[in-house]
PDB file of N, CA and C in Angstrom:
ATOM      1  N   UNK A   1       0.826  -1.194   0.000  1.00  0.00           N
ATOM      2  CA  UNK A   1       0.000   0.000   0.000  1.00  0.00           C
ATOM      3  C   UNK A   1       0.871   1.258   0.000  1.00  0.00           C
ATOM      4  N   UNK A   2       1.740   1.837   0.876  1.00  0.00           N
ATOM      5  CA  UNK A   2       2.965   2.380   0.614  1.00  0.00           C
ATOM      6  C   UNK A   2       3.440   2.328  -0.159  1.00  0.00           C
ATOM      7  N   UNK A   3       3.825   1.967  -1.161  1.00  0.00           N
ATOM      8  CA  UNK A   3       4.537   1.434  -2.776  1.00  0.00           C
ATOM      9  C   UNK A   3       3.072   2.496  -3.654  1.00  0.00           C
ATOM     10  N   UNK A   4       1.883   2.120  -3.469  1.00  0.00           N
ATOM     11  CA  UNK A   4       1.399   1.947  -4.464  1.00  0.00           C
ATOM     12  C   UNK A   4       1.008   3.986  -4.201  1.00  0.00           C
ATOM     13  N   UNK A   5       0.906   4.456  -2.622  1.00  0.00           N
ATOM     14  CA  UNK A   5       0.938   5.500  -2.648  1.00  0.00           C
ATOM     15  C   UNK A   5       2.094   6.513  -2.603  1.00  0.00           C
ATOM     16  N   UNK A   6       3.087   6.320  -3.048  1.00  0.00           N
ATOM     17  CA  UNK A   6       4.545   7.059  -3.089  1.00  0.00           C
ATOM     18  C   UNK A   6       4.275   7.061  -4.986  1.00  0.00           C
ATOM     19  N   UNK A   7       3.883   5.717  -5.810  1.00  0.00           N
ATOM     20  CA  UNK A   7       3.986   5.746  -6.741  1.00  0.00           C
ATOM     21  C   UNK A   7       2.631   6.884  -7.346  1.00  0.00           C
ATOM     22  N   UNK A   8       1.596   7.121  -6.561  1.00  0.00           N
ATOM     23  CA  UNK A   8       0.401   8.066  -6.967  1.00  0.00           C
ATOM     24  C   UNK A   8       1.530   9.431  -7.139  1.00  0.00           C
ATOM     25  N   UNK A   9       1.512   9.925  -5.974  1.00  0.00           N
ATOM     26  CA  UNK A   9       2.459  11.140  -5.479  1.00  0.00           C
ATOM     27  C   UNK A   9       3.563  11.134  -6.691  1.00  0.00           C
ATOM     28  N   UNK A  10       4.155  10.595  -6.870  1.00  0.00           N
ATOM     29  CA  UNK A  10       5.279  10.704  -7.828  1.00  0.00           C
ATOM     30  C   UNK A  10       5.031  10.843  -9.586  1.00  0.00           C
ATOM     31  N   UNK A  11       3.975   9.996  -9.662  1.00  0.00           N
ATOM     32  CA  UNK A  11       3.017  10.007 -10.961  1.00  0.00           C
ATOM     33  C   UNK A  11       2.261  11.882 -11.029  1.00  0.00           C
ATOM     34  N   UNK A  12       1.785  11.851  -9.817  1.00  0.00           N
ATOM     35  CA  UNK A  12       0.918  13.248  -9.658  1.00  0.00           C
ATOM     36  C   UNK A  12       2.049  14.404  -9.902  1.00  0.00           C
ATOM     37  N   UNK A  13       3.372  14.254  -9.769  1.00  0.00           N
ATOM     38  CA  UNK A  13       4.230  15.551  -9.213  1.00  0.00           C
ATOM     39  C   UNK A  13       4.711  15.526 -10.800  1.00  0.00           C
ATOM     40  N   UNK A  14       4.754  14.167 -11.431  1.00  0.00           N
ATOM     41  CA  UNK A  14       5.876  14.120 -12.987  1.00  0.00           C
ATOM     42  C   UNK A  14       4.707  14.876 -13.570  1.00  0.00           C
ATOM     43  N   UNK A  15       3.120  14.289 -13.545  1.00  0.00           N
ATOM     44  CA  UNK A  15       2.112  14.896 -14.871  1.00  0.00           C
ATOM     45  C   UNK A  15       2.211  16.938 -14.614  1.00  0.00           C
ATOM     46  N   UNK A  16       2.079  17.201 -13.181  1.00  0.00           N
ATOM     47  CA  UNK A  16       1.621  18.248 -13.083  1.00  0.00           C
ATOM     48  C   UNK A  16       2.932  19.237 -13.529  1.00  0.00           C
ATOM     49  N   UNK A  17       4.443  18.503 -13.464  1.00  0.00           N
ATOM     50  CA  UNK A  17       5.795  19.227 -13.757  1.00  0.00           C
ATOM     51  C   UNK A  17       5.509  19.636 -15.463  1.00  0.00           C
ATOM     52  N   UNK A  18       4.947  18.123 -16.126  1.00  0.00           N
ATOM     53  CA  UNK A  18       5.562  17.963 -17.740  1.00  0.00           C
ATOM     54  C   UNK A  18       4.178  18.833 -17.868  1.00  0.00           C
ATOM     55  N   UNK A  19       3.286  19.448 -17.689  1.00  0.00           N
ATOM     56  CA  UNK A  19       1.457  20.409 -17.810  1.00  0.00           C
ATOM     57  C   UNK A  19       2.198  21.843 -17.594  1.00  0.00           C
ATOM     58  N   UNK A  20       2.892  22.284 -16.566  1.00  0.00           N
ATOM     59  CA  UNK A  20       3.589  23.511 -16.391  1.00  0.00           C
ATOM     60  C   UNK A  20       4.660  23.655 -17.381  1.00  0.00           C
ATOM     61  N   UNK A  21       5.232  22.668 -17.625  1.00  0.00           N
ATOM     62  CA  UNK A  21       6.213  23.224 -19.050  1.00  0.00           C
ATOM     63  C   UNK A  21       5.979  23.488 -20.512  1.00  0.00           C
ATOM     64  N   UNK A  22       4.077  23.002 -20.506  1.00  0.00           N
ATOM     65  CA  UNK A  22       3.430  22.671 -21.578  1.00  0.00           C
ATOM     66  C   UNK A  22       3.301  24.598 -22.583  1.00  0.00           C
ATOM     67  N   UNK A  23       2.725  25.305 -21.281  1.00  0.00           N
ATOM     68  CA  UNK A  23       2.316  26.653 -21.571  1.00  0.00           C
ATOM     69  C   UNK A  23       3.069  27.469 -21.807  1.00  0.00           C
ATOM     70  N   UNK A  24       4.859  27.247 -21.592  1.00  0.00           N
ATOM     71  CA  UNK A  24       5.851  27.924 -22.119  1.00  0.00           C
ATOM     72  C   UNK A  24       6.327  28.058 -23.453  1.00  0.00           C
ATOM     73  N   UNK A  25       6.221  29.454 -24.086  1.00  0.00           N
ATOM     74  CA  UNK A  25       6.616  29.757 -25.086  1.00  0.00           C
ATOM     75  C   UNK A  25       8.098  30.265 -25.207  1.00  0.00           C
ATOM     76  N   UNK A  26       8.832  29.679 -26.034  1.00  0.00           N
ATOM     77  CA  UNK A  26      10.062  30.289 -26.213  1.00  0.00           C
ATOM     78  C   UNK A  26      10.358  30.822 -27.450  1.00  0.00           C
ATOM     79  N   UNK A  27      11.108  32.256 -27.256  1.00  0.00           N
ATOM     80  CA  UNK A  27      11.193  33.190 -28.345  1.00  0.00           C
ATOM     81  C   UNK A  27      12.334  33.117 -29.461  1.00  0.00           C
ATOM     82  N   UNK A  28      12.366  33.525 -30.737  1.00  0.00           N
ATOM     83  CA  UNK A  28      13.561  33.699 -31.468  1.00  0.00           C
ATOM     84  C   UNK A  28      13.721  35.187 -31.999  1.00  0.00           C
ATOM     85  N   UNK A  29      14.670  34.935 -32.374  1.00  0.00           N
ATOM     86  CA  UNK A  29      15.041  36.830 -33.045  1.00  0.00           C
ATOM     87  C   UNK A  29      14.985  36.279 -34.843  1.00  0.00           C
ATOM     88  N   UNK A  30      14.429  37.329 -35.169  1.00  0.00           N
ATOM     89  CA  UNK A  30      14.863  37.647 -36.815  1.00  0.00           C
ATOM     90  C   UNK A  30      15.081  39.065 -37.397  1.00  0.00           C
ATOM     91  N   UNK A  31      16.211  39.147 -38.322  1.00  0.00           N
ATOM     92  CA  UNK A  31      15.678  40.607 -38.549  1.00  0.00           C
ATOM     93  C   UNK A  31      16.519  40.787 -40.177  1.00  0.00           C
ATOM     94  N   UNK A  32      16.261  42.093 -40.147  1.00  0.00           N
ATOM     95  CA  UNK A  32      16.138  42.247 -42.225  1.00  0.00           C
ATOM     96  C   UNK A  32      15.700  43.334 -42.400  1.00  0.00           C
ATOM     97  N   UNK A  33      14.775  43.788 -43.691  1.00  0.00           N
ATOM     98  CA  UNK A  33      15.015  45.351 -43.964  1.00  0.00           C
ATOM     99  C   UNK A  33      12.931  44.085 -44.778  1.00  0.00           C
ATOM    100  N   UNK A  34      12.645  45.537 -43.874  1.00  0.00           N
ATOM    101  CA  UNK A  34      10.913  45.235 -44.545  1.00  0.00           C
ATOM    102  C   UNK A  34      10.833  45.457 -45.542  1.00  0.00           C
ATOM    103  N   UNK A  35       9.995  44.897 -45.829  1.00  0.00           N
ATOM    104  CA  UNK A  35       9.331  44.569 -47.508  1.00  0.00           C
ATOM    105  C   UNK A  35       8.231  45.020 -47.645  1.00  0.00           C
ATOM    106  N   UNK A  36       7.269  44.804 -46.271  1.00  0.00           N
ATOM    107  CA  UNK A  36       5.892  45.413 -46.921  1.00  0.00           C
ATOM    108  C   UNK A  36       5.306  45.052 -45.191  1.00  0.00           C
ATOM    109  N   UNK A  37       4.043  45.668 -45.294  1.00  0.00           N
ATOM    110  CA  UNK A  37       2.931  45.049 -44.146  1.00  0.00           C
ATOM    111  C   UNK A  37       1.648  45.315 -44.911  1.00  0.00           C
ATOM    112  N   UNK A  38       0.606  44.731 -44.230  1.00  0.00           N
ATOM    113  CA  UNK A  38      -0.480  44.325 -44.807  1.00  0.00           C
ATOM    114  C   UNK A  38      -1.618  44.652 -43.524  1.00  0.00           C
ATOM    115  N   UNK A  39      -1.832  46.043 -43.654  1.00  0.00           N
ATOM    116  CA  UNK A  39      -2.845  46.705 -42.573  1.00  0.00           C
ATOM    117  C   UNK A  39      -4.277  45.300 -42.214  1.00  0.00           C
ATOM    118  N   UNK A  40      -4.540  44.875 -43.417  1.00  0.00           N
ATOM    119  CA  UNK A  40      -5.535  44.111 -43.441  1.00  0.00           C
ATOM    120  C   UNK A  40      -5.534  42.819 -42.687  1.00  0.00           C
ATOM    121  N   UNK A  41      -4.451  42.061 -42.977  1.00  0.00           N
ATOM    122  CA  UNK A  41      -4.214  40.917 -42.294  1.00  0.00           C
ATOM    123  C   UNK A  41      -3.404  41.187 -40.822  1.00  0.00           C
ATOM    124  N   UNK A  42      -2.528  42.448 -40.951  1.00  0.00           N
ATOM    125  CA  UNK A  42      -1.574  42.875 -39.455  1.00  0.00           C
ATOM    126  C   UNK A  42      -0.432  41.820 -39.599  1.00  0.00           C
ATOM    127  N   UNK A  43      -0.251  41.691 -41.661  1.00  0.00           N
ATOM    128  CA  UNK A  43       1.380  40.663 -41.617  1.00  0.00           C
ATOM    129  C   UNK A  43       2.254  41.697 -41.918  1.00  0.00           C
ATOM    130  N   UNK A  44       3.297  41.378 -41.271  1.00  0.00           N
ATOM    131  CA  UNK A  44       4.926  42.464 -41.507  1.00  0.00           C
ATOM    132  C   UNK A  44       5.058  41.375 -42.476  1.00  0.00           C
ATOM    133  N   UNK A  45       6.177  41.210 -43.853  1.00  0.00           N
ATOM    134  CA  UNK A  45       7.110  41.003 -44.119  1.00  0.00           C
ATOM    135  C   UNK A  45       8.294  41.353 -44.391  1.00  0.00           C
ATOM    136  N   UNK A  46       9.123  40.263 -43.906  1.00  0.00           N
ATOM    137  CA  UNK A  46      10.800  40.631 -43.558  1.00  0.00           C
ATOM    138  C   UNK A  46      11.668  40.582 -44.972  1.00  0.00           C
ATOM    139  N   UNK A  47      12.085  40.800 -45.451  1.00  0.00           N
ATOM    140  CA  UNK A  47      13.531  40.213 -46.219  1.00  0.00           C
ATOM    141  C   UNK A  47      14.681  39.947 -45.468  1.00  0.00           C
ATOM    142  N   UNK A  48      15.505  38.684 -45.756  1.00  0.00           N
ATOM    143  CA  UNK A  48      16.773  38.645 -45.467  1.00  0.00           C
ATOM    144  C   UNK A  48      17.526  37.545 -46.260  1.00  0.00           C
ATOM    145  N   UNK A  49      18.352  38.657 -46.980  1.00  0.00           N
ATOM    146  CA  UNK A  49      18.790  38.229 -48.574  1.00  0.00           C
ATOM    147  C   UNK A  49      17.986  37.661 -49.134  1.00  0.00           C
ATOM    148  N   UNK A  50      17.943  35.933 -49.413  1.00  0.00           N
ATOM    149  CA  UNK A  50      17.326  35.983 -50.513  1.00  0.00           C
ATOM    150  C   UNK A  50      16.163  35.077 -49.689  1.00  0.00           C
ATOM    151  N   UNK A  51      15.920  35.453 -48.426  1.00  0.00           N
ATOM    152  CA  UNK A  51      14.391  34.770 -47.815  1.00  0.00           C
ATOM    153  C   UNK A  51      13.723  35.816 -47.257  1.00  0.00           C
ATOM    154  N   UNK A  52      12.122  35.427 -46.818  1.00  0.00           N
ATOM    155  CA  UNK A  52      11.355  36.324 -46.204  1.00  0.00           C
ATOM    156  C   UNK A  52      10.851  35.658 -45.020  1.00  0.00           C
ATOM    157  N   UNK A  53      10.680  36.397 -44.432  1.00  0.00           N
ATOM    158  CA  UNK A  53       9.735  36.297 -42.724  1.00  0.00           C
ATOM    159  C   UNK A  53       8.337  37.011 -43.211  1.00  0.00           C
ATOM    160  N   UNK A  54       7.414  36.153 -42.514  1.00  0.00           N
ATOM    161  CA  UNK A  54       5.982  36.689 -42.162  1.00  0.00           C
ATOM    162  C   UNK A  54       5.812  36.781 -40.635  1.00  0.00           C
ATOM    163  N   UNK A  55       5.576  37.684 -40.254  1.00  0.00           N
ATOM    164  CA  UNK A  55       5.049  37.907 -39.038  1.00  0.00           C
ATOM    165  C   UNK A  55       3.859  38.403 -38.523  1.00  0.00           C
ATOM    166  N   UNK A  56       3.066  38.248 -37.520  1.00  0.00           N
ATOM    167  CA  UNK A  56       1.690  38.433 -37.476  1.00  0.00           C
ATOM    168  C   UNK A  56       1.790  39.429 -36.623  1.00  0.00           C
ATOM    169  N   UNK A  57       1.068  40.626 -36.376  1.00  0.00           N
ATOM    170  CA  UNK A  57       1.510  42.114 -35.359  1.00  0.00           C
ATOM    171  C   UNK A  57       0.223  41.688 -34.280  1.00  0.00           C
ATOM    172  N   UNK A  58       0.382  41.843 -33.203  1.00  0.00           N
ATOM    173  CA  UNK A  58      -1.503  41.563 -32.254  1.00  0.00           C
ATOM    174  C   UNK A  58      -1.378  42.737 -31.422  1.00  0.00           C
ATOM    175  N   UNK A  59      -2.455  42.898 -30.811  1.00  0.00           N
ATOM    176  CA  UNK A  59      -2.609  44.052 -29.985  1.00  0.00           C
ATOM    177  C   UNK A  59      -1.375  44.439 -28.935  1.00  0.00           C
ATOM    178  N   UNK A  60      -0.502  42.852 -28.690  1.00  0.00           N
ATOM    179  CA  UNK A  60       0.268  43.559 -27.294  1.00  0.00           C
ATOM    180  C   UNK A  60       1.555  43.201 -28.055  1.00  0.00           C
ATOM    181  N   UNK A  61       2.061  43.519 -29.439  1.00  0.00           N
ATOM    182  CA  UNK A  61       3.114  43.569 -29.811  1.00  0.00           C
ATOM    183  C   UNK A  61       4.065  45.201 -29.626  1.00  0.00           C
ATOM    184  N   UNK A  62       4.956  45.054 -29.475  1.00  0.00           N
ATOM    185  CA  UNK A  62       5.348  46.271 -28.763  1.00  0.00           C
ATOM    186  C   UNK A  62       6.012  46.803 -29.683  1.00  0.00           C
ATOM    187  N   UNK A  63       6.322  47.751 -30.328  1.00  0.00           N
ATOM    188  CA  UNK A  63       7.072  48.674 -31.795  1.00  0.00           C
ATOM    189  C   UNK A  63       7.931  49.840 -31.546  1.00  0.00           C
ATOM    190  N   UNK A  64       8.788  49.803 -31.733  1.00  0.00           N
ATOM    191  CA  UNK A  64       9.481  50.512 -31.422  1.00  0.00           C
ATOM    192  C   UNK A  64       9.904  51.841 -32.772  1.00  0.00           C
ATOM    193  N   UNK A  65      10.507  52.364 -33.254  1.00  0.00           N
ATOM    194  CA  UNK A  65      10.920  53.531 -34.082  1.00  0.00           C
ATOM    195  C   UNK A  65      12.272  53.998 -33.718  1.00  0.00           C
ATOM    196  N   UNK A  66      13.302  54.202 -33.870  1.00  0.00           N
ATOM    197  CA  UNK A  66      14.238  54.618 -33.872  1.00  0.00           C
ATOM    198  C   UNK A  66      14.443  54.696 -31.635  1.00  0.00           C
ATOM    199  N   UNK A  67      14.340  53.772 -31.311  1.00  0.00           N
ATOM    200  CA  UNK A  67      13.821  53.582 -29.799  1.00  0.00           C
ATOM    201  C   UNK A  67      13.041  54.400 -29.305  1.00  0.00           C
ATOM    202  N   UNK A  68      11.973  54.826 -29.673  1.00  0.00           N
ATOM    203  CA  UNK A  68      10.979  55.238 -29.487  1.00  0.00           C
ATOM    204  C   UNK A  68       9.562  54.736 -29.461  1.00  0.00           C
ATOM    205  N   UNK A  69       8.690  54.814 -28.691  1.00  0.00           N
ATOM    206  CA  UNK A  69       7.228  54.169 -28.989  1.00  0.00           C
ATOM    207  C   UNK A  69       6.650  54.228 -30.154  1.00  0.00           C
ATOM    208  N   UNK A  70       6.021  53.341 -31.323  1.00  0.00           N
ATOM    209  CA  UNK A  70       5.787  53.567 -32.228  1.00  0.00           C
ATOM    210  C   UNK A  70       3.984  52.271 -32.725  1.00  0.00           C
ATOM    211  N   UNK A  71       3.535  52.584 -33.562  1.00  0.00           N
ATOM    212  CA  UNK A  71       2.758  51.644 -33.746  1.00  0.00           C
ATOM    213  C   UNK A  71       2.479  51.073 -35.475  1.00  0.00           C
ATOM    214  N   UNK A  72       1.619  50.285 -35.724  1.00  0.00           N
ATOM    215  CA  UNK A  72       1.833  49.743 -37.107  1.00  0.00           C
ATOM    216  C   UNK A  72       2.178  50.318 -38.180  1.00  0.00           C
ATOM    217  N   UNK A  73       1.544  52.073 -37.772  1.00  0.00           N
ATOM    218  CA  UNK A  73       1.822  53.059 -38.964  1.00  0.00           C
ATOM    219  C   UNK A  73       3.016  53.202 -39.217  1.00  0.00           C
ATOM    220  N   UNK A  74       4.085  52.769 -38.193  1.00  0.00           N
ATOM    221  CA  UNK A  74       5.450  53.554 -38.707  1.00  0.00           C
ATOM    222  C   UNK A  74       6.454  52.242 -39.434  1.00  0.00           C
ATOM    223  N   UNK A  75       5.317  51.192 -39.816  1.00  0.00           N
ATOM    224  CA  UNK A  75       6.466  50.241 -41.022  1.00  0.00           C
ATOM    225  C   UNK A  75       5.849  50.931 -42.102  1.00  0.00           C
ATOM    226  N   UNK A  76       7.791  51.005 -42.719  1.00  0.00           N
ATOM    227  CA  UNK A  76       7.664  51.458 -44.380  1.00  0.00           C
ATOM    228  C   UNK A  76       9.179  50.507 -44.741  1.00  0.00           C
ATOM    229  N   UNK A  77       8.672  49.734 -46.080  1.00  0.00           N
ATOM    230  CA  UNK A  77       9.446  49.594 -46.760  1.00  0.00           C
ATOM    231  C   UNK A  77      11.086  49.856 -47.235  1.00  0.00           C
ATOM    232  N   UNK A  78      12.312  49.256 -46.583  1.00  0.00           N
ATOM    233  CA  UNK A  78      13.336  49.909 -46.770  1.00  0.00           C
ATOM    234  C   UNK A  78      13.954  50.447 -45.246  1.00  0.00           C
ATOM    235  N   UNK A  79      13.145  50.078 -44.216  1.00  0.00           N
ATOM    236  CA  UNK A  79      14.034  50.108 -42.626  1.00  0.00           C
ATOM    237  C   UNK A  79      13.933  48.960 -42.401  1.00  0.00           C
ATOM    238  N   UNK A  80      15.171  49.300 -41.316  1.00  0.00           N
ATOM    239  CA  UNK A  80      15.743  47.636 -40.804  1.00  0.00           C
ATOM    240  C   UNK A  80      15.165  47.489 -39.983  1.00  0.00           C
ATOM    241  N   UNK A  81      14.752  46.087 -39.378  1.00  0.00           N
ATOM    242  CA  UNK A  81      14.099  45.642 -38.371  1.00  0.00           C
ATOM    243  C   UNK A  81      14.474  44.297 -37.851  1.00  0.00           C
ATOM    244  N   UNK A  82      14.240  44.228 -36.751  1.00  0.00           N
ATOM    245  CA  UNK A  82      14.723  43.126 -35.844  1.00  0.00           C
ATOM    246  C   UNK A  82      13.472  42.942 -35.126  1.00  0.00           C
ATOM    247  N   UNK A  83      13.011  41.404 -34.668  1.00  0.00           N
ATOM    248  CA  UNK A  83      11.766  40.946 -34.177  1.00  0.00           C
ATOM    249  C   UNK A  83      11.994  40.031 -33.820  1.00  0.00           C
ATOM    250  N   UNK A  84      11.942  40.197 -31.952  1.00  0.00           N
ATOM    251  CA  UNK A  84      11.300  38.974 -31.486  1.00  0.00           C
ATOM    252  C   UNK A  84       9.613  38.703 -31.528  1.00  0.00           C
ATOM    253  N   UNK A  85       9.852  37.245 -31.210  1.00  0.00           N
ATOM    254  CA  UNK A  85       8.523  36.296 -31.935  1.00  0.00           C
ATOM    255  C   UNK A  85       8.385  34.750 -31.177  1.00  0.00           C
ATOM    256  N   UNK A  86       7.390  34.464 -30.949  1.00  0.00           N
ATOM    257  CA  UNK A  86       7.036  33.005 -30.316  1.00  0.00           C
ATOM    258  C   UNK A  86       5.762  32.225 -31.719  1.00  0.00           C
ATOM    259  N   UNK A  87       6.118  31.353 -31.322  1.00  0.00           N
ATOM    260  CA  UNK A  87       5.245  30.431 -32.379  1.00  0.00           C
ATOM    261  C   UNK A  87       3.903  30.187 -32.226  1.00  0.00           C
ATOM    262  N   UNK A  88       2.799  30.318 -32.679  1.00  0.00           N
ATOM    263  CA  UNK A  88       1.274  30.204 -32.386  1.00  0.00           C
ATOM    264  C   UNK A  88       0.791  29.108 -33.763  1.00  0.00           C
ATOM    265  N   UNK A  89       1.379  27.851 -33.272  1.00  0.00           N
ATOM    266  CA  UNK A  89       0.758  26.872 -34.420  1.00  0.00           C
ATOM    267  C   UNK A  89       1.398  27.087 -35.556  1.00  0.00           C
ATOM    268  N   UNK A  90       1.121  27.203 -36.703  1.00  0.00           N
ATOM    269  CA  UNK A  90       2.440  28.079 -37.539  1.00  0.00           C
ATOM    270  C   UNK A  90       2.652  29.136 -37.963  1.00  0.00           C
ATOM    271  N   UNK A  91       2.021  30.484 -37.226  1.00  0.00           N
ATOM    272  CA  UNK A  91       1.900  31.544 -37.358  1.00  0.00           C
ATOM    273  C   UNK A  91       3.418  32.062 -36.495  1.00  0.00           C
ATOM    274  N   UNK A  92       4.033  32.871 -36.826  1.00  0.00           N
ATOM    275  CA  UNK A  92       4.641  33.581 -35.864  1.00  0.00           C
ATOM    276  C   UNK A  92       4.320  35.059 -35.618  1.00  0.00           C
ATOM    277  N   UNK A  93       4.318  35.232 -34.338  1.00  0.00           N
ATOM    278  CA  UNK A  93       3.780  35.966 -33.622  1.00  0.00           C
ATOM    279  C   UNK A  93       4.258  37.368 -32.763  1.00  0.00           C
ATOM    280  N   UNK A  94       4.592  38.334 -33.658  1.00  0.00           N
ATOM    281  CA  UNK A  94       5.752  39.388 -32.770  1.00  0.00           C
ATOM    282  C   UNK A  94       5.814  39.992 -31.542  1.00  0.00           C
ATOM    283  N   UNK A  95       6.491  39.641 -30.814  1.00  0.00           N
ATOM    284  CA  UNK A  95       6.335  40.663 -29.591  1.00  0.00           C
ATOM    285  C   UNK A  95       6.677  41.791 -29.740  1.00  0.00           C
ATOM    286  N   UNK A  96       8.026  42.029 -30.137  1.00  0.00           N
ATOM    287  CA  UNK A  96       9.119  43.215 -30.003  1.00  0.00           C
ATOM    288  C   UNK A  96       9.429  43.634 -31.345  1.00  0.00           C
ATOM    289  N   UNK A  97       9.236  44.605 -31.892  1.00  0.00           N
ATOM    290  CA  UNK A  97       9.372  44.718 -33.179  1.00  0.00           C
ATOM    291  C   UNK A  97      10.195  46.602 -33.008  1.00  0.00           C
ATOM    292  N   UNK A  98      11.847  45.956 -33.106  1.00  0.00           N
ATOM    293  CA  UNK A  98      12.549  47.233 -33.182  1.00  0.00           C
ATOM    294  C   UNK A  98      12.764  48.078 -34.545  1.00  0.00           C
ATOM    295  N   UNK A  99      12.385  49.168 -34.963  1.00  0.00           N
ATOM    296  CA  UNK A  99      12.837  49.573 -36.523  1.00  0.00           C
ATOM    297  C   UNK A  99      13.655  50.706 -36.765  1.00  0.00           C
ATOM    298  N   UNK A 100      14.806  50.813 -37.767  1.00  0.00           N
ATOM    299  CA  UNK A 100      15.346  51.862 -37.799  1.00  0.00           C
ATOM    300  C   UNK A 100      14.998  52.521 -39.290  1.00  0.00           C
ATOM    301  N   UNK A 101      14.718  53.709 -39.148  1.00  0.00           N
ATOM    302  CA  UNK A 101      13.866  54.569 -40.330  1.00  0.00           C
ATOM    303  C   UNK A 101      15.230  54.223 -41.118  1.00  0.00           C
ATOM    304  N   UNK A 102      14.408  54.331 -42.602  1.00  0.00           N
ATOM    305  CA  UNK A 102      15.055  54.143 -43.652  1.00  0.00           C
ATOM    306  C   UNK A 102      15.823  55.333 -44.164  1.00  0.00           C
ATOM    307  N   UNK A 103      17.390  55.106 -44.802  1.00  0.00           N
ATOM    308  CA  UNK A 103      17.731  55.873 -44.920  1.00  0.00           C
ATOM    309  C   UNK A 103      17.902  56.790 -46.375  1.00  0.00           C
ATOM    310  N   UNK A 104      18.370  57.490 -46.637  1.00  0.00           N
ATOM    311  CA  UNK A 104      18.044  57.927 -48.157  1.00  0.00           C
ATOM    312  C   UNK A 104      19.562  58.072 -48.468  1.00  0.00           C
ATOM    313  N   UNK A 105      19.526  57.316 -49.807  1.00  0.00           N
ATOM    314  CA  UNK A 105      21.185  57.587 -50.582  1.00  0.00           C
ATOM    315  C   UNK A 105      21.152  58.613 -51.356  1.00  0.00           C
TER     316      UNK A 105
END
């Protein structure tokens, strides 16, 4: 009986450990010189060389402008950008979206 309740407890402590690691999202960086966004859908796309990033913008993505507060209006075509992002199924999903205004040659 002891055996069989050490083995509950131990069963109970592994499911409820591997359920808490379930809801963790972990982030990556990408970054490149934009290509475009799409007010309609709220997709950034990235260039970098000869690939692209899609990224999805949501209400609590945070934007930055030359380190400054900024919001969807200030992607244009031709600034660099760097974005962290977590995965939502196969969407990726921006948190941090830093940009530096484009420059003119």
């Amino acid at each position: 009986m002891k055996k069989l309740t050490m083995l509950v407890c131990a069963l109970a402590i592994a499911t409820s450990a591997f359920a808490a690691g379930q809801g963790k999202q972990i982030s990556a960086d990408y970054s490149g010189i934009v290509d475009k966004y799409d007010a309609a859908t709220r997709t950034l796309t990235i260039k970098k060389k000869d690939k692209q990033g899609e990224f999805v913008i949501v209400d609590t993505s945070e934007i930055e402008l030359n380190k400054a507060k900024a919001d969807a209006a200030a992607f244009a075509a031709g600034q660099k950008v760097s974005v962290e992002f977590v995965m939502d199924g196969s969407k990726k999903v921006a948190q941090k979206v830093k940009l530096t205004a484009a420059t003119s040659k």
